[in-house]
C-alpha atoms as a PDB file:
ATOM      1  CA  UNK A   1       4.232  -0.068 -36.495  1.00  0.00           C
ATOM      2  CA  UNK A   2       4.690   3.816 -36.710  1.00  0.00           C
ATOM      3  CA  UNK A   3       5.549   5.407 -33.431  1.00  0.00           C
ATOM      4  CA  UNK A   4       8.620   7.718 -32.365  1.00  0.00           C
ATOM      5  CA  UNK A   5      11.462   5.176 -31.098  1.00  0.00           C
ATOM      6  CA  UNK A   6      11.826   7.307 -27.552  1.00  0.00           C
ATOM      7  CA  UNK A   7       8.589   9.584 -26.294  1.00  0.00           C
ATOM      8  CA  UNK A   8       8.790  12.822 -27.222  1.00  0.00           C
ATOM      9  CA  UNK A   9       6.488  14.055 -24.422  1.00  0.00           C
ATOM     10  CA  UNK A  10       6.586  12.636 -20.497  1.00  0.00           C
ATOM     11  CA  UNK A  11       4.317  13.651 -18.038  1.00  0.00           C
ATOM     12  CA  UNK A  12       5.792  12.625 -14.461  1.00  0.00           C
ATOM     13  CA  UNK A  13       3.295  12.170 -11.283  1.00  0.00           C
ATOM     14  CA  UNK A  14       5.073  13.169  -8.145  1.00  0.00           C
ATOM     15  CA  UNK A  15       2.660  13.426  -5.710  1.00  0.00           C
ATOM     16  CA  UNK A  16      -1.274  13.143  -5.871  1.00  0.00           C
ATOM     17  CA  UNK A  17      -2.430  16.112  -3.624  1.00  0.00           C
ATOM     18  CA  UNK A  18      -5.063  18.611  -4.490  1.00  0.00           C
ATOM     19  CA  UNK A  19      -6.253  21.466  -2.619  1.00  0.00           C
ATOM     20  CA  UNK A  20      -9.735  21.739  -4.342  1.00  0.00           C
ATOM     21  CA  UNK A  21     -12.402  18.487  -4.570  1.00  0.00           C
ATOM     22  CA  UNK A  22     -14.000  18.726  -7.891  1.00  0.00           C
ATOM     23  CA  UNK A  23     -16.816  16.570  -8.884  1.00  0.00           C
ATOM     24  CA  UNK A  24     -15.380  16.083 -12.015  1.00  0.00           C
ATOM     25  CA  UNK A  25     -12.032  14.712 -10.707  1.00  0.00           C
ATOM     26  CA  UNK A  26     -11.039  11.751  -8.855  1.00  0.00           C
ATOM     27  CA  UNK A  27      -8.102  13.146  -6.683  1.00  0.00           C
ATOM     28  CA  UNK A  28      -9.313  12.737  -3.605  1.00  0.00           C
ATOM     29  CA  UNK A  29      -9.560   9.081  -3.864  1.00  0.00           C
ATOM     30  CA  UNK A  30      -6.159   8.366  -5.163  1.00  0.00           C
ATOM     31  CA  UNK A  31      -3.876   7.114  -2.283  1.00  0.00           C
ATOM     32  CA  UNK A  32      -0.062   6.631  -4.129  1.00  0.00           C
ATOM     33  CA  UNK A  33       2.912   8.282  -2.062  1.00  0.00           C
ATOM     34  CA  UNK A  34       5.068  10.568  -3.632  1.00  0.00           C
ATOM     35  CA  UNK A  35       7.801   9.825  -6.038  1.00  0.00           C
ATOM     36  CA  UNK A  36      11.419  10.093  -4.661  1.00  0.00           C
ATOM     37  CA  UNK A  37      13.510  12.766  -5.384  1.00  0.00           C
ATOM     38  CA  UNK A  38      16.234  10.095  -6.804  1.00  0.00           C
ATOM     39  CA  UNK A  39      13.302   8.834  -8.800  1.00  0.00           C
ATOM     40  CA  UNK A  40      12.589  11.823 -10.536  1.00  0.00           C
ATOM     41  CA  UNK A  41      16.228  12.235 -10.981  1.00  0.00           C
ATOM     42  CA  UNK A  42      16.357   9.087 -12.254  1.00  0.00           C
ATOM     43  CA  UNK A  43      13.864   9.094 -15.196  1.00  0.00           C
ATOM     44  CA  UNK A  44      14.898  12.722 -16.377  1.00  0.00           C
ATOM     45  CA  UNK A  45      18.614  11.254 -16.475  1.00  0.00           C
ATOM     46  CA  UNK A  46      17.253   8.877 -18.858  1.00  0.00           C
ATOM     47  CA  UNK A  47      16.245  11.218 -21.722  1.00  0.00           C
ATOM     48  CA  UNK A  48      19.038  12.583 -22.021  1.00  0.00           C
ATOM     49  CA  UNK A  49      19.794  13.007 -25.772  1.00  0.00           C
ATOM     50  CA  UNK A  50      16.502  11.597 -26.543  1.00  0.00           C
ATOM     51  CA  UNK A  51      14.979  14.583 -28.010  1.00  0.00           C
ATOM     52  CA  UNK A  52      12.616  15.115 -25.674  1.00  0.00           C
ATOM     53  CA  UNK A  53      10.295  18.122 -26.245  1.00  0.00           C
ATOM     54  CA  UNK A  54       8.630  18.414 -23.720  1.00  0.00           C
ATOM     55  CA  UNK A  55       8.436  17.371 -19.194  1.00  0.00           C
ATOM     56  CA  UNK A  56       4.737  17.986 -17.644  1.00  0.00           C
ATOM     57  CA  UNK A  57       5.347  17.259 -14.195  1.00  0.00           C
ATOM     58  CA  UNK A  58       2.141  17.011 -12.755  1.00  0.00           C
ATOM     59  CA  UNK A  59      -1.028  14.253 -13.391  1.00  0.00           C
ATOM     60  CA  UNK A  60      -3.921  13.985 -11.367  1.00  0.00           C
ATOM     61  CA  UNK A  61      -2.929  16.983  -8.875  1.00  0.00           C
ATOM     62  CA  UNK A  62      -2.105  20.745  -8.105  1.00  0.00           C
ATOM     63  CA  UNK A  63       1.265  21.034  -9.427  1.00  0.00           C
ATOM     64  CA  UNK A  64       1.895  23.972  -7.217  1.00  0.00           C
ATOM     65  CA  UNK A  65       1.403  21.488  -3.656  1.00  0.00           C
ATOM     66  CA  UNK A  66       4.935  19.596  -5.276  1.00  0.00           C
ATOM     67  CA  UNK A  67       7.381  21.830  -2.958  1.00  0.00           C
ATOM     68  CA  UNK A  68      10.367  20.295  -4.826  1.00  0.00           C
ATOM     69  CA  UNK A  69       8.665  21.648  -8.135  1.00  0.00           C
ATOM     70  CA  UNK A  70      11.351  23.939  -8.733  1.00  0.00           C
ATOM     71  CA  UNK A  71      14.044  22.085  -7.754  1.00  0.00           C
ATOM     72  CA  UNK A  72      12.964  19.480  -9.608  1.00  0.00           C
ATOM     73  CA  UNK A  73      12.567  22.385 -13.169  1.00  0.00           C
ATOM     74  CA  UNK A  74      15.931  23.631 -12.481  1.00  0.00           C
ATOM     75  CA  UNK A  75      16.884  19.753 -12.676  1.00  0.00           C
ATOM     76  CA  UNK A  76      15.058  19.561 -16.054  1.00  0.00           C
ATOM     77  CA  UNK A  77      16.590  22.536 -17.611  1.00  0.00           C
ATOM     78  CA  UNK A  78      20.489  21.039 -16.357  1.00  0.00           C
ATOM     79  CA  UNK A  79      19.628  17.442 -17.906  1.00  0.00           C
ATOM     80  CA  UNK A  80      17.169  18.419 -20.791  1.00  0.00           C
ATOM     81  CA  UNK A  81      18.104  21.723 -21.965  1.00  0.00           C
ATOM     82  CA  UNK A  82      15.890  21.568 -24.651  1.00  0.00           C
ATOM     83  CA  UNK A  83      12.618  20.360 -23.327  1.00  0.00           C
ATOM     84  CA  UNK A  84       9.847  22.850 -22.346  1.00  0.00           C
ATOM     85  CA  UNK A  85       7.813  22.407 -18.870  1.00  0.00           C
ATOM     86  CA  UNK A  86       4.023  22.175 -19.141  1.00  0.00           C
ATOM     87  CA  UNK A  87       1.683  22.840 -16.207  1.00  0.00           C
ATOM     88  CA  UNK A  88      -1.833  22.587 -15.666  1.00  0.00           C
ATOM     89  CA  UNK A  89      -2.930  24.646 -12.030  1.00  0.00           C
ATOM     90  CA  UNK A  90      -5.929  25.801 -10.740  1.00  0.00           C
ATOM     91  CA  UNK A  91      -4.424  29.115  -9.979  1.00  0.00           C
ATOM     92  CA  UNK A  92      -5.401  29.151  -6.141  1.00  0.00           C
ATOM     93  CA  UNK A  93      -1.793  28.862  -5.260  1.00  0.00           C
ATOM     94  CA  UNK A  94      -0.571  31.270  -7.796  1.00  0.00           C
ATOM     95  CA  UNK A  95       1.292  33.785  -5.611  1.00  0.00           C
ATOM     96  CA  UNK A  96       3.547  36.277  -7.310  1.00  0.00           C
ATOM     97  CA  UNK A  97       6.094  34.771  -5.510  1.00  0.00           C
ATOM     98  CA  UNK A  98       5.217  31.083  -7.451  1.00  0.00           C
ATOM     99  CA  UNK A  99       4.987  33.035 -10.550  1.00  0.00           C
ATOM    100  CA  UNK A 100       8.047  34.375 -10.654  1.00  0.00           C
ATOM    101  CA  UNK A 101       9.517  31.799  -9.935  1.00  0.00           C
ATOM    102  CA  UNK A 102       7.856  29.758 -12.800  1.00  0.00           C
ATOM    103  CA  UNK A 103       8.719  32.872 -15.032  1.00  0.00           C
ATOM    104  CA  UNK A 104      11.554  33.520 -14.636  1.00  0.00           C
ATOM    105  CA  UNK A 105      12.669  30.069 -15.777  1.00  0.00           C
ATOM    106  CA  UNK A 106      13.670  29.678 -19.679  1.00  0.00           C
ATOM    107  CA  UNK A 107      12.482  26.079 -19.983  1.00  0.00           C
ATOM    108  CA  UNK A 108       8.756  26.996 -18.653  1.00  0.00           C
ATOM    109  CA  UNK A 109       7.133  27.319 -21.951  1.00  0.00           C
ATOM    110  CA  UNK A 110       3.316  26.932 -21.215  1.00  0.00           C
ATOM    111  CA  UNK A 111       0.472  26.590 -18.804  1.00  0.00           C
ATOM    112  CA  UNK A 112      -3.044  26.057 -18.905  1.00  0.00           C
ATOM    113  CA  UNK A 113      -5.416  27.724 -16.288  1.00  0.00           C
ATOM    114  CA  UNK A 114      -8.514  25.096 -15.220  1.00  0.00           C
ATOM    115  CA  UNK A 115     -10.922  27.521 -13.960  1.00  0.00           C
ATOM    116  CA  UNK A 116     -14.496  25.851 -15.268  1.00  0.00           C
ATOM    117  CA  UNK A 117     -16.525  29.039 -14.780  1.00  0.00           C
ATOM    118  CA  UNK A 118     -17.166  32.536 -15.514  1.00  0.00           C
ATOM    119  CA  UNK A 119     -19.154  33.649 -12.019  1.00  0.00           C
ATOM    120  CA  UNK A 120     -18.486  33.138  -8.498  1.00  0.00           C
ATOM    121  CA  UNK A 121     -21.439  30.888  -8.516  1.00  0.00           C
ATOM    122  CA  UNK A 122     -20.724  28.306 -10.955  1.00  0.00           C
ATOM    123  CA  UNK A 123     -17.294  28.578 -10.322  1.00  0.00           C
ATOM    124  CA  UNK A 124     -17.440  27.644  -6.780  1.00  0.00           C
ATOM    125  CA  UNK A 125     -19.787  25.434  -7.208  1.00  0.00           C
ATOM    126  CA  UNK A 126     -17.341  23.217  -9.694  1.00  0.00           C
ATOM    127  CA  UNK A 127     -14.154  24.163  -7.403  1.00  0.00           C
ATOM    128  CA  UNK A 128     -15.199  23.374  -3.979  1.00  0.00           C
ATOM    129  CA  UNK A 129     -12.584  24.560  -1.939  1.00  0.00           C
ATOM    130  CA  UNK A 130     -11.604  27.203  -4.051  1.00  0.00           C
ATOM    131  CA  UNK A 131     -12.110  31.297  -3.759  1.00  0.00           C
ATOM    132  CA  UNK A 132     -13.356  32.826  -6.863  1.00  0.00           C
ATOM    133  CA  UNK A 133     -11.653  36.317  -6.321  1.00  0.00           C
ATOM    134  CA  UNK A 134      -8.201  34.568  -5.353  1.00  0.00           C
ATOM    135  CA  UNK A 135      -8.318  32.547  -8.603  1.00  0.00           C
ATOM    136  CA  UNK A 136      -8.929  35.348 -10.453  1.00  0.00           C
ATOM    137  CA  UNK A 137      -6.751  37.735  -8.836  1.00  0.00           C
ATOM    138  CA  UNK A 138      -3.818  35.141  -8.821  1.00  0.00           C
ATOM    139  CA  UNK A 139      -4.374  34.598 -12.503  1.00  0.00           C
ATOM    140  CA  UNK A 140      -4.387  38.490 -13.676  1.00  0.00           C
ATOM    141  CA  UNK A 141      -1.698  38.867 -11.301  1.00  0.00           C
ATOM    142  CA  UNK A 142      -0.021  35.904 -13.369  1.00  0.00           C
ATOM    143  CA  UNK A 143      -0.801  37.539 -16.861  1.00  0.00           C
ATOM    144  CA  UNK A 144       0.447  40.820 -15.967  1.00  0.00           C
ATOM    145  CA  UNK A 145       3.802  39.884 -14.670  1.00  0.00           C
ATOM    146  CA  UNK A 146       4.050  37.887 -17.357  1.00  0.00           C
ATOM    147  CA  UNK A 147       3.698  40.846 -19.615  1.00  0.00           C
ATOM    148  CA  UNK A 148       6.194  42.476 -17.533  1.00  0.00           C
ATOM    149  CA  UNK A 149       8.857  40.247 -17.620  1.00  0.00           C
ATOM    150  CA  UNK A 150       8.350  39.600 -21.444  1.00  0.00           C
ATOM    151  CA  UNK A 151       7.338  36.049 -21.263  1.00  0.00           C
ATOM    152  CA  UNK A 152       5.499  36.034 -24.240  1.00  0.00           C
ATOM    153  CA  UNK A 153       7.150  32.902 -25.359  1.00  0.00           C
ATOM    154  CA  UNK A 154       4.700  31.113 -22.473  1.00  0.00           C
ATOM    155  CA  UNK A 155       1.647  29.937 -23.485  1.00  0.00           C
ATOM    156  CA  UNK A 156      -1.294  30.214 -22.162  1.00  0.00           C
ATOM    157  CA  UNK A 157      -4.544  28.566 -21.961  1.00  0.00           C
ATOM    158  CA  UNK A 158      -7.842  28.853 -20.014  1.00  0.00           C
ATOM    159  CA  UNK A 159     -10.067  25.709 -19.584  1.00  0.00           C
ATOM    160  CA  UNK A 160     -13.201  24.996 -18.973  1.00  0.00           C
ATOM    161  CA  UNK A 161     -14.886  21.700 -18.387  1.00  0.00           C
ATOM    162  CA  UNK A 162     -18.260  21.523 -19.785  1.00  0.00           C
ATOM    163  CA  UNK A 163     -20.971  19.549 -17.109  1.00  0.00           C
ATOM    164  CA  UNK A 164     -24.879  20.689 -16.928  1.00  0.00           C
ATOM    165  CA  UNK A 165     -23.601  22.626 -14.102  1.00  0.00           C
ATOM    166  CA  UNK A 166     -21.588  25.407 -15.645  1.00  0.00           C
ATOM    167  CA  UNK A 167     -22.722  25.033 -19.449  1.00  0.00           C
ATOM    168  CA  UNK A 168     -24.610  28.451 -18.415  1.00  0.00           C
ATOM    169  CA  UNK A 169     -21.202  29.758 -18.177  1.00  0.00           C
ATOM    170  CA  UNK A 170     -19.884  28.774 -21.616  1.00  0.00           C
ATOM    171  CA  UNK A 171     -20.307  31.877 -23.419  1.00  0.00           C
ATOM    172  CA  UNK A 172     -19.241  34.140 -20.784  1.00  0.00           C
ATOM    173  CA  UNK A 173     -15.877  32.168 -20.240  1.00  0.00           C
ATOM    174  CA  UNK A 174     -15.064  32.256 -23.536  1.00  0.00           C
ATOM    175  CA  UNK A 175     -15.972  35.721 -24.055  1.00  0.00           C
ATOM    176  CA  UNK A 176     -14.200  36.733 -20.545  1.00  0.00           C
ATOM    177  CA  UNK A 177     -10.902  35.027 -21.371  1.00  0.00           C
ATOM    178  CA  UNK A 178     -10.580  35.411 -25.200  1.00  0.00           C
ATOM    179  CA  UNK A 179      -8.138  38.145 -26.122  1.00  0.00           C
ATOM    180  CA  UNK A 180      -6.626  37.725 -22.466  1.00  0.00           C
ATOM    181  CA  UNK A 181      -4.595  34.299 -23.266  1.00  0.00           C
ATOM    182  CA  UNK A 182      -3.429  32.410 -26.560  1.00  0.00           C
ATOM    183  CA  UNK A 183      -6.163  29.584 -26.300  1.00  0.00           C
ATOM    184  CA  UNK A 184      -9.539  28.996 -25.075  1.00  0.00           C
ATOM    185  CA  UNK A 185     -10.745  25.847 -24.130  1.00  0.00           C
ATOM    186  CA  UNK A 186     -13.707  24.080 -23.855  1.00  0.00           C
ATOM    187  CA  UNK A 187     -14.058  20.706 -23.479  1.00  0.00           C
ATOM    188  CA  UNK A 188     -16.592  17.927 -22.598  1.00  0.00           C
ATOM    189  CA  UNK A 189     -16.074  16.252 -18.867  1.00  0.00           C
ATOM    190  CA  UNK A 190     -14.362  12.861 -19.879  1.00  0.00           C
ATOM    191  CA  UNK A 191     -15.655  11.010 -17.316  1.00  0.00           C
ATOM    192  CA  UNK A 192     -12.309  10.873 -14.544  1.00  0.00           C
ATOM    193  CA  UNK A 193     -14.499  11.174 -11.709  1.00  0.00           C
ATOM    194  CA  UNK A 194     -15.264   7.592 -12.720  1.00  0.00           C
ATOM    195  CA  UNK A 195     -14.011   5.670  -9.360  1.00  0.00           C
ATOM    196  CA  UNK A 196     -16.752   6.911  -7.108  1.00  0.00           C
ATOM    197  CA  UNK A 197     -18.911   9.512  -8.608  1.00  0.00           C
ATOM    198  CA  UNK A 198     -21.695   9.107 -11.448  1.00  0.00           C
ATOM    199  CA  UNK A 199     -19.700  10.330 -14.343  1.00  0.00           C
ATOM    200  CA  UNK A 200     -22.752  10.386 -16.526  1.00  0.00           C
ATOM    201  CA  UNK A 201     -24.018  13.083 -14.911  1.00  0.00           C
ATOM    202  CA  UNK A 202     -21.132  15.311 -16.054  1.00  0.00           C
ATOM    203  CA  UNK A 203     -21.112  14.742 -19.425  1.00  0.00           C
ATOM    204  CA  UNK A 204     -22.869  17.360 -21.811  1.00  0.00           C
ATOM    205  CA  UNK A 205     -23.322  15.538 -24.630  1.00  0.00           C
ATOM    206  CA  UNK A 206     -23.306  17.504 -27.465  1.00  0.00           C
ATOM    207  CA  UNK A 207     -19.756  18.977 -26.126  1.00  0.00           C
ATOM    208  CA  UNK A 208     -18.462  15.671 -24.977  1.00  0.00           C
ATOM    209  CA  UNK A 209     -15.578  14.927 -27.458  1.00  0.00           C
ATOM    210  CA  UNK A 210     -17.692  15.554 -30.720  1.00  0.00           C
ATOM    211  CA  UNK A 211     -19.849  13.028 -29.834  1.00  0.00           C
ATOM    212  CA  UNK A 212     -17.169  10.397 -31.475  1.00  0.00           C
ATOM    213  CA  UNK A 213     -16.432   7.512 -28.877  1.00  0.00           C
ATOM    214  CA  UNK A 214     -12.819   7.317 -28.734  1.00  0.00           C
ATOM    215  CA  UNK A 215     -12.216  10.222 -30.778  1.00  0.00           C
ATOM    216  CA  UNK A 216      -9.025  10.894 -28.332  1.00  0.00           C
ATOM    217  CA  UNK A 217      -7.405   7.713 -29.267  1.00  0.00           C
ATOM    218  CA  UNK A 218      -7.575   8.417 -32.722  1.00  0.00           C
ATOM    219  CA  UNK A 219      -6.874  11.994 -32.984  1.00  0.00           C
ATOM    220  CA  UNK A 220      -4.034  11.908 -30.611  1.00  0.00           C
ATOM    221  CA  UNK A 221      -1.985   8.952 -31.043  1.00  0.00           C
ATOM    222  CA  UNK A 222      -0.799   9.198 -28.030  1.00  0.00           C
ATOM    223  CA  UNK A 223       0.524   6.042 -27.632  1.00  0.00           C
ATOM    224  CA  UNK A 224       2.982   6.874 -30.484  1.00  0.00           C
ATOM    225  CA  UNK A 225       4.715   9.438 -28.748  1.00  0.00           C
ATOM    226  CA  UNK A 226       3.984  10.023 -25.244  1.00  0.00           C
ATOM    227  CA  UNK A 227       4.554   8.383 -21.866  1.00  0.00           C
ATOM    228  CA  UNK A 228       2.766   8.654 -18.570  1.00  0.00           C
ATOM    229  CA  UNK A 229       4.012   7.634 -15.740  1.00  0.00           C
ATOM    230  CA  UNK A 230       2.599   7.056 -11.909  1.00  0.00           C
ATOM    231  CA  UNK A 231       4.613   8.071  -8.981  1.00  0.00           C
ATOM    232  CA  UNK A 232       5.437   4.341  -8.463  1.00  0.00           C
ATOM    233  CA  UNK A 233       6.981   4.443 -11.436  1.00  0.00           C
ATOM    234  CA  UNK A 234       4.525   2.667 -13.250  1.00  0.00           C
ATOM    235  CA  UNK A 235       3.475   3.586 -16.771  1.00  0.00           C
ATOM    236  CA  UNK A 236       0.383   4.090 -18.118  1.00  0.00           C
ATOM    237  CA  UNK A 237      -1.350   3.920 -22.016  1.00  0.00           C
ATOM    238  CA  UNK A 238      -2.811   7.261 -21.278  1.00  0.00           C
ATOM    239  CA  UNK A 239      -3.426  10.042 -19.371  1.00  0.00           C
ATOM    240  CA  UNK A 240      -7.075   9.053 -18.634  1.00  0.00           C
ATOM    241  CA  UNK A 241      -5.734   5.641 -16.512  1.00  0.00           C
ATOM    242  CA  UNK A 242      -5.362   7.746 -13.703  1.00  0.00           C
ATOM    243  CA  UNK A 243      -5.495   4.812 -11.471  1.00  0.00           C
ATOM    244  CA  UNK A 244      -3.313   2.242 -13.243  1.00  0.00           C
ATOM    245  CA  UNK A 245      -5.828  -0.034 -14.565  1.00  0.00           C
ATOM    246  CA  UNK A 246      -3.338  -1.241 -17.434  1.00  0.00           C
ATOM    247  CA  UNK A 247       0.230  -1.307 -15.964  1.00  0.00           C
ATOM    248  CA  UNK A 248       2.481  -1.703 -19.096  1.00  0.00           C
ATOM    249  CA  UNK A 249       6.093  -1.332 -17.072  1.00  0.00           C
ATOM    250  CA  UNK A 250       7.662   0.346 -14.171  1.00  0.00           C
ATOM    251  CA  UNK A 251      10.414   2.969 -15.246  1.00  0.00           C
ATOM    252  CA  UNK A 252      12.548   2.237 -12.438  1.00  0.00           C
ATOM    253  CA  UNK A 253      13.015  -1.245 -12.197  1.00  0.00           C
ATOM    254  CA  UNK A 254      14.238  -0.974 -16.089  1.00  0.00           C
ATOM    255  CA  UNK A 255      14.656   2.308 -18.133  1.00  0.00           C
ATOM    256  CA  UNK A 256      11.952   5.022 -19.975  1.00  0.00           C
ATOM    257  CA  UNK A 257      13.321   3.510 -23.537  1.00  0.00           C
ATOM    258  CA  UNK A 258      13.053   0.056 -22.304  1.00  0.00           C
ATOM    259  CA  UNK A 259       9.673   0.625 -21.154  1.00  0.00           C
ATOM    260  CA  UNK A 260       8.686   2.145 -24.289  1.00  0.00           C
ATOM    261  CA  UNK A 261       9.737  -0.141 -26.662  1.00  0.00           C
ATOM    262  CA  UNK A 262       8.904  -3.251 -24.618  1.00  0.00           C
ATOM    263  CA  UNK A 263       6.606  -6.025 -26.145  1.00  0.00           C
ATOM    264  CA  UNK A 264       3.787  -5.152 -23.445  1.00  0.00           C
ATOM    265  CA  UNK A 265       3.959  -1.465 -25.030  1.00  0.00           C
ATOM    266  CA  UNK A 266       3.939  -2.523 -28.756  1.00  0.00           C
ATOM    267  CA  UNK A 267       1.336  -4.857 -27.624  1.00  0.00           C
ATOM    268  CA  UNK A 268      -0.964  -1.888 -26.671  1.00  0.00           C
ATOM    269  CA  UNK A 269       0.178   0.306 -29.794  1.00  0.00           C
ATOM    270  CA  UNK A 270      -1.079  -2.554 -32.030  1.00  0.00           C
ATOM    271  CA  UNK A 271      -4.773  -3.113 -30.226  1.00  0.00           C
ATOM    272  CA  UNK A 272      -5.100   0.809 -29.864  1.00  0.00           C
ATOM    273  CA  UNK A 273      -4.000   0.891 -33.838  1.00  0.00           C
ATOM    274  CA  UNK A 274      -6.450  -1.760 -34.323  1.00  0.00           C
ATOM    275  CA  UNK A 275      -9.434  -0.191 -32.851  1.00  0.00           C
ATOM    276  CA  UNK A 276      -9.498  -3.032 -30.130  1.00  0.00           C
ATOM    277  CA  UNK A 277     -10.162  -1.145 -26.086  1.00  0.00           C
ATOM    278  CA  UNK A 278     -10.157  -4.833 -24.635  1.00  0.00           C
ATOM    279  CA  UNK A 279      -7.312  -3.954 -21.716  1.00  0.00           C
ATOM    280  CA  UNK A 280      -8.391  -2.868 -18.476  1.00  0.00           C
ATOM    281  CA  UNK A 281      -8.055   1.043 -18.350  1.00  0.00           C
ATOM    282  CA  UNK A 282     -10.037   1.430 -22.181  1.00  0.00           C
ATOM    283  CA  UNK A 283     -12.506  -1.413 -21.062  1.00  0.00           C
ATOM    284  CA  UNK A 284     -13.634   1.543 -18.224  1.00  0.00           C
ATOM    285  CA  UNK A 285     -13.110   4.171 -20.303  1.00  0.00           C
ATOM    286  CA  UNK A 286     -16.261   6.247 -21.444  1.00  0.00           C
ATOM    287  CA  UNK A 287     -14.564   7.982 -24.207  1.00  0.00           C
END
């Protein structure tokens, strides 16, 4: 079986809050407590001459609501020198204040902004909760300083998540943000919103993952290199179990490399390898 002997990529739930209530997303419904401060400590301590590339500290939330988020990257950069922080925001939070602060860090090395519209309309509409002309501001306030501080080693990406509701918008988003960030992104809903909401209503389905059922699995291998873990410090196959439908090992009751090379792990490798989504979390999946 071919996969890296330690994960090369974590990404580390801390909390579960969210300050928007998309349709598309299953936040609000998710009920875990936050992961302890020794916790966190805990797991980074662990990769420690690992080779670790890179720490996303964030999962099914607003990264920016974790107010031990930079304690917690100054931690990072101490233990794991050489591992580059990933975030995903939706930008509402976005002061300057929060960007410099994320800026002005060497290990922050890329973020991706999920803004899923090009007009106050749609975009509201997809982000309840959210202000159009404070997301936008915050992000061209983000860009620019950016710039200024000569933080062109971050990169950045806009995203958009394609439903019937903001398809309208596609060209326009891609046209508004191309030329303003390194990547442009748009991608089919996968379906998250799963645990109370029709997801089939989301789905566009000629943009939904090229229209090749488990094409994720396949093309990402992620089970050969990365680990997700819950703020229980449960693990999880992928980054679509957002619930913990397929529990594989708990991170602080043993270790990350313990976890990952466990029998339950290689177990999942092998079905996922094999083309067989018989365990819990790929059983609901609708990739």
């Amino acid at each position: 079986m071919n996969y890296e002997k330690f994960p090369r990529f974590l990404q580390i739930e801390t909390h579960t809050r969210c300050n928007a209530t998309c349709f598309i997303c299953p936040n609000d419904q998710l009920t875990r407590p936050d992961m302890t401060t020794e916790a966190f400590y805990k797991i980074i301590n662990d990769c420690k001459g690992k080779g670790v590339q890179e720490i996303h500290p964030f999962f099914t939330n607003e990264p920016l609501m974790e107010r031990r988020l930079w304690g917690f990257m100054d931690y990072i950069q101490g233990q794991l020198p050489e591992a580059g922080i990933h975030l995903y925001s939706n930008m509402s939070l976005m002061t300057l204040k929060n960007a410099e602060n994320l800026l002005r860090r060497d290990n922050f090395k890329f973020i991706a902004f999920s803004l899923d519209g090009a007009s106050k309309e749609i975009f509201e509409k997809m982000r309840p909760g959210l202000n159009w002309e404070k997301v936008w501001t915050n992000t061209k306030n983000f860009l620019d300083l950016r710039a200024d501080m000569g933080r062109s080693d971050v990169h950045t990406k806009a995203v958009m998540t394609l439903t019937p509701d903001n398809e309208c918008d596609e060209a326009a988003f891609k046209r508004m943000w191309s030329g303003a960030v390194n990547e442009v992104m748009v991608m089919g809903s996968d379906g998250r919103a799963r645990l109370g909401n029709d997801w089939q209503k989301t789905q566009v389905k000629s943009k939904a993952y090229k229209n090749d059922p488990r094409w994720p699995c396949r093309a990402h291998k992620c089970h050969t290199h990365s680990m997700y873990i819950l703020s229980s410090g449960d693990t999880v196959p992928c980054c679509k179990d957002f619930d913990g439908q397929t529990r594989i090992g708990n991170v602080l009751e043993t270790s990350v490399e313990e976890v990952w090379n466990s029998e339950r792990m290689n177990e999942i490798r092998a079905k996922l390898d094999a083309g067989i989504y018989d365990e819990k979390a790929c059983r609901l999946c609708p990739l």
